[in-house]
Protein backbone atom coordinates (compact mmCIF):
# COMPACT_ATOMS: atom_id res chain seq x y z
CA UNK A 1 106.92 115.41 135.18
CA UNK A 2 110.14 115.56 137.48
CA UNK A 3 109.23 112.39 139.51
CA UNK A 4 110.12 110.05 137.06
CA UNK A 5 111.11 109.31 133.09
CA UNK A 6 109.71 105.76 133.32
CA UNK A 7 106.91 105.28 131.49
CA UNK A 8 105.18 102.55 132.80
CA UNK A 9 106.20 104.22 136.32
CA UNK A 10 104.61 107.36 135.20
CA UNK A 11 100.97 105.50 134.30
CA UNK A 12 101.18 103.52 137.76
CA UNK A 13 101.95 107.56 139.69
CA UNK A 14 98.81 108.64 137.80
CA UNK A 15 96.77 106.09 139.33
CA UNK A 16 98.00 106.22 142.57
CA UNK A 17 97.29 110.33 142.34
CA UNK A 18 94.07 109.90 141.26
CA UNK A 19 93.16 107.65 144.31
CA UNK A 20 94.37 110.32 146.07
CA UNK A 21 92.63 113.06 144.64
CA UNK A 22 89.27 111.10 144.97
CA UNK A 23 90.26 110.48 148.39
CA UNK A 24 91.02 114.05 149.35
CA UNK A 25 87.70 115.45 147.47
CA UNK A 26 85.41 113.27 149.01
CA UNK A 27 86.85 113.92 152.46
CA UNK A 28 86.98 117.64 152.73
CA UNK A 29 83.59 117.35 150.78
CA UNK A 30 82.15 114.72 153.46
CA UNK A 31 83.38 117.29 156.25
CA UNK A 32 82.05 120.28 154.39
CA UNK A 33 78.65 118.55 154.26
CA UNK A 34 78.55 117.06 157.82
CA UNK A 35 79.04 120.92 159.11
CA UNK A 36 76.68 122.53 156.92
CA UNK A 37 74.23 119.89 158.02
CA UNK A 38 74.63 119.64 161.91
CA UNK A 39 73.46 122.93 163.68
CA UNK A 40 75.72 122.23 166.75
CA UNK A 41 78.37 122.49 164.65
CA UNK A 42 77.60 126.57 163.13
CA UNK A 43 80.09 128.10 165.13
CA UNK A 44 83.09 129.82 164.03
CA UNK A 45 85.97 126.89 164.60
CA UNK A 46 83.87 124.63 162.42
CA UNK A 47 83.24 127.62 160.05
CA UNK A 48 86.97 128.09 159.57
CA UNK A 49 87.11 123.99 159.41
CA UNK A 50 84.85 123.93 156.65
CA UNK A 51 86.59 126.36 154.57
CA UNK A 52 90.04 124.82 155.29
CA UNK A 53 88.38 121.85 153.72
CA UNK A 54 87.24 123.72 150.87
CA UNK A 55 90.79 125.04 150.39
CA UNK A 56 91.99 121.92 150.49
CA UNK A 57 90.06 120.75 147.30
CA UNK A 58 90.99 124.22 145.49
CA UNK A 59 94.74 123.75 146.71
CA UNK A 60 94.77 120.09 145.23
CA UNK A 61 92.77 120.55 142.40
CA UNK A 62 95.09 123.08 141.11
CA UNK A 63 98.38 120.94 140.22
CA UNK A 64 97.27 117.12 140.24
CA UNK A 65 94.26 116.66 137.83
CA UNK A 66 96.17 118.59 135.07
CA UNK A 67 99.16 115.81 135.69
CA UNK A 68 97.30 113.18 135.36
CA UNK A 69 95.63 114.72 132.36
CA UNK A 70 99.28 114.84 130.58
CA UNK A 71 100.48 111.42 131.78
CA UNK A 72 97.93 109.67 130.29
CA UNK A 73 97.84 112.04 127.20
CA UNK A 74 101.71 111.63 127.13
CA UNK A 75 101.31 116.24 127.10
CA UNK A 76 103.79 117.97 128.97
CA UNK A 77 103.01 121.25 127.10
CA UNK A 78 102.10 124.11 129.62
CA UNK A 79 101.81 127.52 128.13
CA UNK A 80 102.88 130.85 129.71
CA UNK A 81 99.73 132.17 130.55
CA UNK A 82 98.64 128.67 131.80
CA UNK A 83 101.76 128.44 134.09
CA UNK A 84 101.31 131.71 135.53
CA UNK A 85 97.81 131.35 136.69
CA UNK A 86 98.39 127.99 137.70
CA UNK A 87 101.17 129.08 140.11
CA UNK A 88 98.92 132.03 141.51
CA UNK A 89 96.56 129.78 142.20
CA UNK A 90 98.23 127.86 144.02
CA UNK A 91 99.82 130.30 146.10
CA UNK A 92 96.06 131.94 146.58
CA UNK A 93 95.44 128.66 148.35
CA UNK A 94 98.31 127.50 150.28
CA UNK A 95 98.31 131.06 151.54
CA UNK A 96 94.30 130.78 152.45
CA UNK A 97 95.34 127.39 154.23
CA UNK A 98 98.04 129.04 156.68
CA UNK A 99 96.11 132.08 157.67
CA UNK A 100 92.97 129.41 158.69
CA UNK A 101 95.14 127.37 160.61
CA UNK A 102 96.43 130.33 162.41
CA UNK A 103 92.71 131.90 163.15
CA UNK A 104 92.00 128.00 164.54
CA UNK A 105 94.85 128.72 167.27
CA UNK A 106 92.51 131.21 168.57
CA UNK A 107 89.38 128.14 169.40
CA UNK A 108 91.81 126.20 172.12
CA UNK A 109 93.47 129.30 173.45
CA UNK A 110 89.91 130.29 174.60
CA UNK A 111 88.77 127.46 175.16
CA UNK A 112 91.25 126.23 177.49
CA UNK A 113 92.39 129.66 179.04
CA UNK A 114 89.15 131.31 179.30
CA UNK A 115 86.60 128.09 179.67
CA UNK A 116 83.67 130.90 181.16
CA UNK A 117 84.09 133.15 178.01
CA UNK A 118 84.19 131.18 174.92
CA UNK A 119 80.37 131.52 174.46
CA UNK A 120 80.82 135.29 174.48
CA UNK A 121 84.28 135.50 172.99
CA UNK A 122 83.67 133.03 169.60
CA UNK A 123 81.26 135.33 168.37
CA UNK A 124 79.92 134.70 165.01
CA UNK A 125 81.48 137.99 163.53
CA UNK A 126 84.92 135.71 163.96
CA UNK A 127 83.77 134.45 160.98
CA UNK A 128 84.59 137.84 159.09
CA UNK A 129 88.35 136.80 159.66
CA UNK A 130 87.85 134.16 157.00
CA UNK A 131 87.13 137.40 154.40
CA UNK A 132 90.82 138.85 155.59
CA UNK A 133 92.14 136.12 154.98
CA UNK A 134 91.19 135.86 151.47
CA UNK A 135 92.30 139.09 150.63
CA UNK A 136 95.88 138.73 152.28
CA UNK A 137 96.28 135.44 150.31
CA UNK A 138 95.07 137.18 147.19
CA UNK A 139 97.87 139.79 147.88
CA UNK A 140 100.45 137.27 148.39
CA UNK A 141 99.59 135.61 145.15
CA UNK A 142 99.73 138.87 143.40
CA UNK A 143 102.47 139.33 144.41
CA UNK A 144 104.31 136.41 143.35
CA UNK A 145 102.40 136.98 139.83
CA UNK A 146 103.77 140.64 139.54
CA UNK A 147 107.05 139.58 140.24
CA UNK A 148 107.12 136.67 138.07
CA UNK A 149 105.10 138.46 135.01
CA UNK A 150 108.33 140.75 135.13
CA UNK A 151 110.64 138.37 134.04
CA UNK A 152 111.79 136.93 130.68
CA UNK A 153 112.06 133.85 129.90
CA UNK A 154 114.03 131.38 127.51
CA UNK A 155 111.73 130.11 124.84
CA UNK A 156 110.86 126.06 124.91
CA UNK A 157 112.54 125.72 128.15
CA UNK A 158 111.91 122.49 130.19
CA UNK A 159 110.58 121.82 134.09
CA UNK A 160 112.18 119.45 135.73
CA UNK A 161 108.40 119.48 137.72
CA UNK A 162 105.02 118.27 137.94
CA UNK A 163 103.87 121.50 138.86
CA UNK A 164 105.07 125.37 137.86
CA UNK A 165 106.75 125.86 141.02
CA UNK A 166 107.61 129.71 141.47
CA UNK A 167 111.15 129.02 142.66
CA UNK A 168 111.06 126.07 139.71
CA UNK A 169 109.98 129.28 137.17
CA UNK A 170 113.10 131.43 138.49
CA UNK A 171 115.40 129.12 137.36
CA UNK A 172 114.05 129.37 133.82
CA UNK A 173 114.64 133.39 133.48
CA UNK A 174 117.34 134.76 130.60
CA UNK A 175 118.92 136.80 133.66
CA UNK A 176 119.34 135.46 136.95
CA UNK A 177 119.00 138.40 139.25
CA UNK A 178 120.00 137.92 142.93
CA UNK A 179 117.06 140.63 143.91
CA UNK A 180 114.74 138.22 142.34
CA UNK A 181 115.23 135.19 144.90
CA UNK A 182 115.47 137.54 147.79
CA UNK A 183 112.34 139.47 147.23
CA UNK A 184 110.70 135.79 146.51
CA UNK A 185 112.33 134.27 150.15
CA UNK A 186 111.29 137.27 151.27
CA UNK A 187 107.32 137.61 150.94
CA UNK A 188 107.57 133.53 151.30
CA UNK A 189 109.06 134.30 154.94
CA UNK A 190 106.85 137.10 155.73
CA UNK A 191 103.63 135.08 154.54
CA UNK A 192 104.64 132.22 156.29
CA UNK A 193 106.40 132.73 159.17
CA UNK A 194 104.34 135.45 160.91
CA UNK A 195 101.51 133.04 161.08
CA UNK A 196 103.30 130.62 162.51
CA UNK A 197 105.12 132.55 165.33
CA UNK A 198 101.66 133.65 166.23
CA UNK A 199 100.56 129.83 166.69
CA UNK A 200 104.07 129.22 168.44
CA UNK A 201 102.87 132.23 170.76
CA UNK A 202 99.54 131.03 171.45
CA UNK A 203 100.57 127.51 172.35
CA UNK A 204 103.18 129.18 174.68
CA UNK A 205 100.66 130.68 176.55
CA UNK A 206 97.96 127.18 176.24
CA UNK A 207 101.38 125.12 177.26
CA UNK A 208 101.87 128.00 180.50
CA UNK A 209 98.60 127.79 181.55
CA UNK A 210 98.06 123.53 181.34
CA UNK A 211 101.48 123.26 183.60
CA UNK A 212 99.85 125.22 186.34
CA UNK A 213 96.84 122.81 186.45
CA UNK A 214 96.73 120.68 189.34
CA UNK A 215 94.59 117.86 188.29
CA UNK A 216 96.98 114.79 185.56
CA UNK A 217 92.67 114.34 184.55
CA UNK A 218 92.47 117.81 183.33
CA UNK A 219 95.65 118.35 181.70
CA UNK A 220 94.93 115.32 179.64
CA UNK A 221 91.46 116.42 178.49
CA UNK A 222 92.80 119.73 177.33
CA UNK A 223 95.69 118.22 175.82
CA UNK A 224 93.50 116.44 174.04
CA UNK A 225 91.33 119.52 173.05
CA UNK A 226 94.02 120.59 170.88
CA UNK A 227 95.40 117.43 169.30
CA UNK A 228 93.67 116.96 165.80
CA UNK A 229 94.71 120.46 165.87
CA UNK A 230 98.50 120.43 166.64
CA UNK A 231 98.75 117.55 164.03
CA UNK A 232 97.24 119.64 161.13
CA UNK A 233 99.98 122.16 162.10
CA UNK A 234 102.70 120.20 161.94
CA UNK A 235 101.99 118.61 159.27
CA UNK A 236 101.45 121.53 156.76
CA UNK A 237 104.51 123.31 158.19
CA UNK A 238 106.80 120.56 157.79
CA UNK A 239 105.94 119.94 154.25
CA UNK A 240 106.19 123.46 153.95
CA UNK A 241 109.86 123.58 155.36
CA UNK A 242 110.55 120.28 153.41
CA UNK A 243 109.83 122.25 150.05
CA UNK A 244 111.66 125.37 151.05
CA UNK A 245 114.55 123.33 151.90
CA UNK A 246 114.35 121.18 148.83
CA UNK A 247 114.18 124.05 146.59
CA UNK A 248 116.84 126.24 148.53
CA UNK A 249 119.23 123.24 149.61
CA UNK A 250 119.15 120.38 147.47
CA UNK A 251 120.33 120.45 143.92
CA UNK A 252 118.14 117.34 142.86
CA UNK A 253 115.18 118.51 140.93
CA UNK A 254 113.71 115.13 141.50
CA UNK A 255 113.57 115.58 145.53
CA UNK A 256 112.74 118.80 145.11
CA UNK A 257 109.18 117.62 142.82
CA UNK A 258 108.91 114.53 145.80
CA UNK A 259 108.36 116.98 148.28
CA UNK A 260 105.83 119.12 146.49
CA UNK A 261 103.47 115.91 146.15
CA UNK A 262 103.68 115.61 149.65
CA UNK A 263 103.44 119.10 150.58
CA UNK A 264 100.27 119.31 147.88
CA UNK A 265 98.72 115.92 148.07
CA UNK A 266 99.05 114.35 151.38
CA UNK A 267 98.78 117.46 153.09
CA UNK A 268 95.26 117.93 151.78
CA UNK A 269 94.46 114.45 151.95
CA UNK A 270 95.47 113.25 155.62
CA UNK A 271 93.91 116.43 157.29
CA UNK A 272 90.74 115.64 157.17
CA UNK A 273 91.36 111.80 158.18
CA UNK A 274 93.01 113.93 161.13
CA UNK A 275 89.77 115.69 162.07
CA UNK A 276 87.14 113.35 160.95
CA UNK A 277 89.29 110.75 163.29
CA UNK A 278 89.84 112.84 166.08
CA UNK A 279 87.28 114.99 166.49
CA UNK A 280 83.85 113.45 168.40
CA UNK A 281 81.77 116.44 166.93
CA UNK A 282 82.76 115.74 163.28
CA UNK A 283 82.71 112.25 163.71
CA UNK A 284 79.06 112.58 165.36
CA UNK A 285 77.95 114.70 162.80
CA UNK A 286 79.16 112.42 159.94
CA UNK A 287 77.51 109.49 161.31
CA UNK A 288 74.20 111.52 161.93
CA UNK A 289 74.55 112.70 157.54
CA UNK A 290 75.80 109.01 156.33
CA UNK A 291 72.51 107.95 158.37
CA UNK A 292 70.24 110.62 156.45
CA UNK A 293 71.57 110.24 153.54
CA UNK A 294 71.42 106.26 153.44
């Protein structure tokens, strides 16, 4: 499993996951719902919102209900096949999950930069950005699955891991090949940095354009604006960097497998407390379905 050998530790990780995973599911389900329900809320931010939500559950659902499957099954028997998919996957969705947050930059920029326009500018053919996404994600997984499917691999090798991490599955190769880890570091970089230096950009020019407001009132309330979103951000990157780091830096397999479960599990699971807690149209529209439904 790579977090632990203890047994009883083991059964006591399983529960504590699957609180998690409940918790996640019906969140980003409860946010899902509360958008598809409200009419105020069919515009393209909350269109992205939703489907970052339903990534969310895909991304989780991917690693952490097979785990708990083979903890409490005592089966930590993952075939080939199984592994690959799994890791595809999983890259189809963490990919899916950076390109959304990066098309969300473009809802404050507007909205704070060019107040008069956002009617006109977040048009509902912005939601056609969410199809572009897919397919870049897809080609980033494929990617990793080519690459990977190339490879052979010892027989009845072991993972020091929860999950079949693709820098976990280059260590298992017959022939470590340098080209292999670059070309990996490489699409991970491309895939995940230009994203980001596009949000760094457009919170240069969100950051610019607050300083030269006059009014402390009105740099607050656009501060504010952005803030469920800025904490989404940082917290997927920095798990992000945490497992790059861990995989690249540290030698401990261990730390390495601690900071995928945050980077997969509490990453899915705090961002919609983030929203549903921050946001006054999410939190109105919840309300408005808990009252329905009830």
């Amino acid at each position: 499993m790579g977090l632990s050998d203890d047994l009883e530790l083991q059964l006591l990780l399983s529960r504590l996951f699957l609180f998690m995973f409940v918790v996640t599911m019906l969140g980003n389900l409860l946010i899902i719902l509360a958008v598809s329900s409200d009419s105020h809320l069919h515009t393209p931010m909350y269109f992205f919102l939703s489907n970052l939500s339903l990534a969310d559950i895909s991304f989780i659902s991917t690693a952490i209900p097979k785990m708990i499957l083979d903890i409490q099954t005592h089966n930590r028997v993952i075939f080939c096949g199984v592994s690959m998919t799994q890791m595809s996957i999983f890259m189809l969705f963490g990919c899916i999950d950076d390109l959304l947050l990066t098309v969300m930059a473009y809802d404050p920029f507007v909205a704070i930069c060019f107040p008069l326009h956002y009617l006109i500018t977040m048009k509902p053919q912005l939601c056609g950005l969410f199809v572009l996404s897919f397919f870049i994600s897809l080609l980033d997984s494929q990617l990793h699955y080519l690459m990977v499917s190339q490879l052979t691999f010892f027989m009845d090798v072991e993972i020091p891991h929860f999950f079949c991490d693709p820098s976990q599955l280059l260590n298992l190769v017959c022939f470590q090949l340098l080209t292999n880890n670059i070309f990996m570091y490489s699409i991970g970089s491309i895939f995940g940095s230009v994203p980001l230096l596009g949000i760094i950009f457009t919170y240069y020019i969100i950051i610019c354009f607050i300083l030269r407001v006059p009014s402390t009132g009105e740099k607050y309330k656009a501060l504010s604006t952005c803030g469920s979103y800025l904490s989404v951000v940082c917290l997927f990157y920095g798990t992000t960097l945490g497992v790059y780091l861990s995989s690249t830096v540290s030698p401990s397999a261990r730390q390495g497998a601690v900071a995928l479960v945050v980077y997969t599990v509490v990453n899915s699971m705090l961002n919609h407390f983030i929203y549903s807690l921050r946001n006054r149209d999410i939190k109105r529209a919840m309300k408005k379905l808990l009252r329905n439904t009830i």
